[in-house]
C-alpha atoms as a PDB file:
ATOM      1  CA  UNK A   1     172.278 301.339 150.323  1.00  0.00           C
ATOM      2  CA  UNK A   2     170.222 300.279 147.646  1.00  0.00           C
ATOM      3  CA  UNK A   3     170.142 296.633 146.743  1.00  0.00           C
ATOM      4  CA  UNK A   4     171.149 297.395 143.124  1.00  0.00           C
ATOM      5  CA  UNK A   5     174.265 299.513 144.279  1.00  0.00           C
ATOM      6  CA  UNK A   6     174.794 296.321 146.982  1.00  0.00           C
ATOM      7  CA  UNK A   7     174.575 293.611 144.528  1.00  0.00           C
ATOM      8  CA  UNK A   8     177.241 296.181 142.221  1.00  0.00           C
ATOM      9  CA  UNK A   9     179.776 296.478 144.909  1.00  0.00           C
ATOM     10  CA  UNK A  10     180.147 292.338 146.005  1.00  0.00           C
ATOM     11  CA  UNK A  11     180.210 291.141 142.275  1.00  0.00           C
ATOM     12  CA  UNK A  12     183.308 294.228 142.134  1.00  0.00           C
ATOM     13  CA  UNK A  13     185.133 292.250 144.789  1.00  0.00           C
ATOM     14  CA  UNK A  14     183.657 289.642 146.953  1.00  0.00           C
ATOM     15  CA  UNK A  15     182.087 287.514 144.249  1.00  0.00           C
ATOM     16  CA  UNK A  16     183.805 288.376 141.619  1.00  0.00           C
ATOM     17  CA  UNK A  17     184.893 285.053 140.016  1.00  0.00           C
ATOM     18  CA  UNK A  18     187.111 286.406 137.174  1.00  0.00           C
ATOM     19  CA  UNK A  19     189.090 288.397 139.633  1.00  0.00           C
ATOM     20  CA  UNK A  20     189.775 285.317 141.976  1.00  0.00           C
ATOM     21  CA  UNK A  21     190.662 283.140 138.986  1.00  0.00           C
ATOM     22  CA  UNK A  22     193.211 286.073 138.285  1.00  0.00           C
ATOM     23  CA  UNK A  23     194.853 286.492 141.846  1.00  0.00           C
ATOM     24  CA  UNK A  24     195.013 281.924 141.975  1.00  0.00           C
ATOM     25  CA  UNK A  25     196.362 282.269 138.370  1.00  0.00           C
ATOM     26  CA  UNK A  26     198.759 284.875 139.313  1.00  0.00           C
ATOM     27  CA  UNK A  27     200.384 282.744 142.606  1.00  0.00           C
ATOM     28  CA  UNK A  28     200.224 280.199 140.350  1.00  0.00           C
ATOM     29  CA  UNK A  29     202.405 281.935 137.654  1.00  0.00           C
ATOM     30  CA  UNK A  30     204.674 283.646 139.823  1.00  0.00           C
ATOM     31  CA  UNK A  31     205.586 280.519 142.726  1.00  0.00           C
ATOM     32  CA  UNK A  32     205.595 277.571 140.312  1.00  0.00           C
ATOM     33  CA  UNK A  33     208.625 277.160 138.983  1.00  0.00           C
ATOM     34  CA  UNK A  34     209.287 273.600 138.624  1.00  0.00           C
ATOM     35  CA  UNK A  35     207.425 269.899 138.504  1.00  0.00           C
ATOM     36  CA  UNK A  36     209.427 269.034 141.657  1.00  0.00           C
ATOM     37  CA  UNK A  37     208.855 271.804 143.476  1.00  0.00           C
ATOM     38  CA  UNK A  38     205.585 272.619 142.523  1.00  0.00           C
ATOM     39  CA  UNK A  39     204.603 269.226 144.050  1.00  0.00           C
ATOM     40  CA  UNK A  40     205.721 270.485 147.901  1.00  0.00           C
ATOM     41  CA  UNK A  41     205.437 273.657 147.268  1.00  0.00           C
ATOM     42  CA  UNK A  42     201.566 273.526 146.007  1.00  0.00           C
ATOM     43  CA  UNK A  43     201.088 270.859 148.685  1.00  0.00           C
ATOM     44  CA  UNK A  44     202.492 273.289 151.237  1.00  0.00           C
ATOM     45  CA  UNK A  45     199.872 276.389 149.927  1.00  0.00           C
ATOM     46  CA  UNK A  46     196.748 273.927 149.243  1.00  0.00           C
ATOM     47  CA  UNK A  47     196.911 272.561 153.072  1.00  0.00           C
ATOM     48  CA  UNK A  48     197.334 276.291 154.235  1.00  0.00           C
ATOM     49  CA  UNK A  49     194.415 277.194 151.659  1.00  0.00           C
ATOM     50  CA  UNK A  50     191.925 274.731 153.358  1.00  0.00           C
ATOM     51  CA  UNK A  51     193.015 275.676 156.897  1.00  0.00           C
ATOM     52  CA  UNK A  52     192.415 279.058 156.433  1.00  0.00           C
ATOM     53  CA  UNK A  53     188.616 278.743 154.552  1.00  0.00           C
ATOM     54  CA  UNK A  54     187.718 276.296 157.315  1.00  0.00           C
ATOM     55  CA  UNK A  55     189.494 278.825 160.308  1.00  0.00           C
ATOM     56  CA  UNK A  56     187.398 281.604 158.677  1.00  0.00           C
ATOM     57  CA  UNK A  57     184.446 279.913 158.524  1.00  0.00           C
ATOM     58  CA  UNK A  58     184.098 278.916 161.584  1.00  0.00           C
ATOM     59  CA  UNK A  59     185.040 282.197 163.389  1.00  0.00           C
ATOM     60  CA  UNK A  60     182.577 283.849 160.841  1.00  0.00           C
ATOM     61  CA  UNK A  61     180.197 281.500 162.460  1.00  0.00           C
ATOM     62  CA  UNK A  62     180.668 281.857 166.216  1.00  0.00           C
ATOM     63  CA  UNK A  63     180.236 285.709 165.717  1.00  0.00           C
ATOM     64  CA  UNK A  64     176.017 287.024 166.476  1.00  0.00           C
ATOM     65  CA  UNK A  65     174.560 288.526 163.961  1.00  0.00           C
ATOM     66  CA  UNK A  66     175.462 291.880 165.327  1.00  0.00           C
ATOM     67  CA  UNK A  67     178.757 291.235 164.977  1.00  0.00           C
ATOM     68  CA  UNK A  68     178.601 290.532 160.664  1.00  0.00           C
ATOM     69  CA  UNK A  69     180.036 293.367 159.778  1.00  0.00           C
ATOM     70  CA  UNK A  70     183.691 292.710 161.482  1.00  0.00           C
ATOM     71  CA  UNK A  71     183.663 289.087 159.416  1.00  0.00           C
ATOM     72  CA  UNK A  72     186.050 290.921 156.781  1.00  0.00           C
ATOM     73  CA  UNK A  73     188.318 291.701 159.429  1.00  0.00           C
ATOM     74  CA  UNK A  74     188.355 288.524 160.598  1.00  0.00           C
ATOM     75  CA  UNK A  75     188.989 286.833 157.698  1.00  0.00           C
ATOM     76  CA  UNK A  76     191.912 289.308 156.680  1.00  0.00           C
ATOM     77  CA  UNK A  77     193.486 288.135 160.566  1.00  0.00           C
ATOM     78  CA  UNK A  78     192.912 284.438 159.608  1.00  0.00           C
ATOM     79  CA  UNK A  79     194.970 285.472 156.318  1.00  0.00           C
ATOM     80  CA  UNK A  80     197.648 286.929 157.948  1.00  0.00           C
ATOM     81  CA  UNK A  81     198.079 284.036 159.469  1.00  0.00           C
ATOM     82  CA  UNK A  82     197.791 281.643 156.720  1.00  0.00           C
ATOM     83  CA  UNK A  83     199.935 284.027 154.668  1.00  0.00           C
ATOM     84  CA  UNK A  84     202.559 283.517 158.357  1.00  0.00           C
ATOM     85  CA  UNK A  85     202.610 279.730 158.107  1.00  0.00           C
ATOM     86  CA  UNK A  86     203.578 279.838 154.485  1.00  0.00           C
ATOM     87  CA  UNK A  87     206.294 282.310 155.017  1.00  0.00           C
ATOM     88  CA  UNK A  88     207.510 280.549 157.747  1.00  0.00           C
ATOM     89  CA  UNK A  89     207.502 277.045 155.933  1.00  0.00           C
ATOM     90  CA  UNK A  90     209.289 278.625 153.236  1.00  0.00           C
ATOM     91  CA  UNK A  91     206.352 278.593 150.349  1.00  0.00           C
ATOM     92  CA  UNK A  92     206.461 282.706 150.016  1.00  0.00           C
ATOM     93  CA  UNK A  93     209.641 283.392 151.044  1.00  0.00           C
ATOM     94  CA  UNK A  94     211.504 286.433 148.812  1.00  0.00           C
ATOM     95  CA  UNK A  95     210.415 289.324 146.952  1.00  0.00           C
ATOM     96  CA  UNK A  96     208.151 290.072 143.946  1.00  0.00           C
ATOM     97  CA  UNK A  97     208.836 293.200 142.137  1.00  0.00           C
ATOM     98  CA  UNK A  98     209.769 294.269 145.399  1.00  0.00           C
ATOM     99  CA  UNK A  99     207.369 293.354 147.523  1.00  0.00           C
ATOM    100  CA  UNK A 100     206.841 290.465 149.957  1.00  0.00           C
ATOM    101  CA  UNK A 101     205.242 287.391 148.235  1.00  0.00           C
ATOM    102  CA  UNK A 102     203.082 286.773 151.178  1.00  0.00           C
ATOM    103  CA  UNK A 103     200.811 290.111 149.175  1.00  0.00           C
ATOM    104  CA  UNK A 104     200.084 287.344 146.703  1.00  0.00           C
ATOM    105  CA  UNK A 105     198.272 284.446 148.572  1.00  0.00           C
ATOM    106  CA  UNK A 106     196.450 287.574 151.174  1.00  0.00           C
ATOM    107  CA  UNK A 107     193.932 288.094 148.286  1.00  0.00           C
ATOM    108  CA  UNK A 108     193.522 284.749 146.945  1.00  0.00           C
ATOM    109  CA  UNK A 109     192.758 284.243 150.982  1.00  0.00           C
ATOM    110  CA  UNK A 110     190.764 286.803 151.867  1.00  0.00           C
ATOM    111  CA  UNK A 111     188.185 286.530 148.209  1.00  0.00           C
ATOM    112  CA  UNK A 112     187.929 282.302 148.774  1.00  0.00           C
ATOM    113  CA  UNK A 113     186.932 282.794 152.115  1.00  0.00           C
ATOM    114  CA  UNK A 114     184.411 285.904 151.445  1.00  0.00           C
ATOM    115  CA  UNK A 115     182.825 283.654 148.770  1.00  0.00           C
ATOM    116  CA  UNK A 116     182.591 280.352 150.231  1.00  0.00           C
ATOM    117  CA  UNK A 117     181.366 281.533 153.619  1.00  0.00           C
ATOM    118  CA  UNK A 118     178.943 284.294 152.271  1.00  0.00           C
ATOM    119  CA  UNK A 119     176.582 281.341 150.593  1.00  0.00           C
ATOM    120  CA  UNK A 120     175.293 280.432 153.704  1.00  0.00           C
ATOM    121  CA  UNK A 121     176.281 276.702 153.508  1.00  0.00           C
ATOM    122  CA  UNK A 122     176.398 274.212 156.271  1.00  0.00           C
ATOM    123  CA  UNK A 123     179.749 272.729 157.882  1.00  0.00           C
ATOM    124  CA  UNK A 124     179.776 269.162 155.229  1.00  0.00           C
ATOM    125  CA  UNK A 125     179.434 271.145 152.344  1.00  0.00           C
ATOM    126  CA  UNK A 126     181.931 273.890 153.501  1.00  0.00           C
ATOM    127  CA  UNK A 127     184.529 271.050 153.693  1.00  0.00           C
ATOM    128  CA  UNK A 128     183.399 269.399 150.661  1.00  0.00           C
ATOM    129  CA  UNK A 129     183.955 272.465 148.559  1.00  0.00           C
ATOM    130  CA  UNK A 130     187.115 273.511 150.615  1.00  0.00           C
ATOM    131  CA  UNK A 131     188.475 270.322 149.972  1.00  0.00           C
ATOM    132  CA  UNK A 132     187.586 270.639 146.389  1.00  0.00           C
ATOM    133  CA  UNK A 133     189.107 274.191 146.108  1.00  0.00           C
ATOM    134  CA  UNK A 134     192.231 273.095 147.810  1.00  0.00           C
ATOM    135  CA  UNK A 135     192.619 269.823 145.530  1.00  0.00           C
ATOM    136  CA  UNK A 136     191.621 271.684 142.429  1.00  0.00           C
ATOM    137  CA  UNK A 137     194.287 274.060 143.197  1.00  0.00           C
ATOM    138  CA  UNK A 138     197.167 271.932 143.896  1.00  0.00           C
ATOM    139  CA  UNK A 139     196.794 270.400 140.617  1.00  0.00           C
ATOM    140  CA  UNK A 140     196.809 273.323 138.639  1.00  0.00           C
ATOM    141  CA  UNK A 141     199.827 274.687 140.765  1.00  0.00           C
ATOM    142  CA  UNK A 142     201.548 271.465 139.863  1.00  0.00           C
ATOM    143  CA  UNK A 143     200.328 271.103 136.261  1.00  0.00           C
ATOM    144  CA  UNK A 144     201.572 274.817 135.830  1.00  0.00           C
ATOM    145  CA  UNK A 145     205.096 274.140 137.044  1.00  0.00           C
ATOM    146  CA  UNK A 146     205.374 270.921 134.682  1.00  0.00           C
ATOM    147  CA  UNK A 147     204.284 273.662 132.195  1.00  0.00           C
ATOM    148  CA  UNK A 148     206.503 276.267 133.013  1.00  0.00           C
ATOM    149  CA  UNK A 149     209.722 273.597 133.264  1.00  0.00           C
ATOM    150  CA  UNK A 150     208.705 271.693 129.466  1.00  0.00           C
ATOM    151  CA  UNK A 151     208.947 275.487 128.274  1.00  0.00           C
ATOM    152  CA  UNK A 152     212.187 276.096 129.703  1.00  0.00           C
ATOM    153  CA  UNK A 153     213.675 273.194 128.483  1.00  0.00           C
ATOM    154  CA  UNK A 154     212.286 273.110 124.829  1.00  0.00           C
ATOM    155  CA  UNK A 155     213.588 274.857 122.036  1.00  0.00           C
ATOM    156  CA  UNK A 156     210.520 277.260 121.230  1.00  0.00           C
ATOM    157  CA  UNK A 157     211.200 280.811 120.825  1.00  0.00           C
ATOM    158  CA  UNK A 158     212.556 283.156 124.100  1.00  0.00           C
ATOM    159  CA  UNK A 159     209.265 284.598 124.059  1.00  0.00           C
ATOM    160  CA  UNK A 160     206.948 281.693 124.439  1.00  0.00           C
ATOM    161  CA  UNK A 161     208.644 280.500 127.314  1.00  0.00           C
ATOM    162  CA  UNK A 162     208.252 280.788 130.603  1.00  0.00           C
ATOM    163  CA  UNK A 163     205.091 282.578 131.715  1.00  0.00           C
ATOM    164  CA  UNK A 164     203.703 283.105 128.061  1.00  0.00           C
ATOM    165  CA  UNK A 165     203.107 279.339 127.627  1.00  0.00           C
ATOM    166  CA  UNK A 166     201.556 279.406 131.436  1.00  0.00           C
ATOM    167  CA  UNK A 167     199.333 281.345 130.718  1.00  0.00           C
ATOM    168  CA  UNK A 168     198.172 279.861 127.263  1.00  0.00           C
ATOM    169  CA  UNK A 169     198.126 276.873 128.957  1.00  0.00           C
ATOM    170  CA  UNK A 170     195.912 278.243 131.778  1.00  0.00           C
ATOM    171  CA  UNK A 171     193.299 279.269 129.429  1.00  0.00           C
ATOM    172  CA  UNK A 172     193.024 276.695 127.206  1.00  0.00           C
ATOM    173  CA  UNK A 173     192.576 274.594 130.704  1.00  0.00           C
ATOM    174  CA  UNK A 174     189.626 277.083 131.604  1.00  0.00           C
ATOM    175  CA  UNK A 175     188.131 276.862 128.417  1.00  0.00           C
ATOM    176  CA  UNK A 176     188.222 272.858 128.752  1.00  0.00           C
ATOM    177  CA  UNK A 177     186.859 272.834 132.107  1.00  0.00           C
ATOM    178  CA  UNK A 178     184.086 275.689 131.163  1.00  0.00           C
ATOM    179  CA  UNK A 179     183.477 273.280 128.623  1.00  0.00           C
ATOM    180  CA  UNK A 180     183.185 270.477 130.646  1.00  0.00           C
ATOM    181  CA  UNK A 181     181.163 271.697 132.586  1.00  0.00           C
ATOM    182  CA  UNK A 182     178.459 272.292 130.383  1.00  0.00           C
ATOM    183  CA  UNK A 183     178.125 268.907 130.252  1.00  0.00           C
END
């Protein structure tokens, strides 16, 4: 493979930031419902979240280097699993348009720990930025649900509650931290 047609297929999937800002956006928007149960319930999901990136990194790292090309399927088992412990806890219990809520956090799982472990990075700043990335999640899960409950319980419109005003709020968040960090 060419390393034009290479560098076209991971920024499709593997590095693809705007798609793994979609897939955390969308577990955000469809588990958190509430500011008291976003707090356990994004605790819950964050702790899994760092398990699984460090879990996945380090098998990634134990296998040679004729054994890269299996690291996908490794990381998919050590998202199965994550995706296990949160069922069994409770976090992605029920249904989603008919389909098992655990098919939400397998992709957010999967894409974190492609990205983070394909940079090559050393074990400190693997849990530095797995630390960050669980952190950083947890309070956007939890800001979201405060979100999502102040919009149930105002008196704006049908249609701006709910997961409209999530999502509003969600980008004008990105555009404040892209912002920020142009600083």
């Amino acid at each position: 493979m060419s390393p034009i047609a290479r560098l076209f297929l991971e920024q499709i999937f593997s590095q693809n930031v705007v798609l793994g800002g979609l897939l955390g956006a969308l577990v955000v928007l469809i588990e958190a419902r509430g500011s008291k149960r976003s707090v356990l319930e994004g605790a819950k999901i964050s702790a899994v979240l760092a398990g699984v990136i460090l879990l996945g990194w380090s098998l990634g790292e134990m296998l040679p280097v004729e054994a890269q090309l299996i690291r996908p399927w490794g990381f998919l088992l050590v998202a199965f699993a994550g995706g296990a412990v949160l069922r069994a806890w409770g976090a992605v219990a029920s249904d989603w348009l008919g389909l098992p809520r655990i098919v939400l956090v397998l992709p957010l799982f999967v894409g974190i720990q492609l990205l983070l472990v394909e940079m090559g990075v050393e074990f400190a700043e693997i849990v530095a930025r797995t630390l960050g990335a669980a952190l950083g999640f947890y309070l956007v899960y939890v800001l979201c649900g405060g979100i999502w409950e102040a919009s149930r319980l105002s008196e704006a419109r049908p249609m701006y509650k709910g997961a409209p005003a999530v999502l509003i709020s969600l980008a004008v968040l990105a555009l404040a931290i892209g912002g920020l960090s142009l600083l």
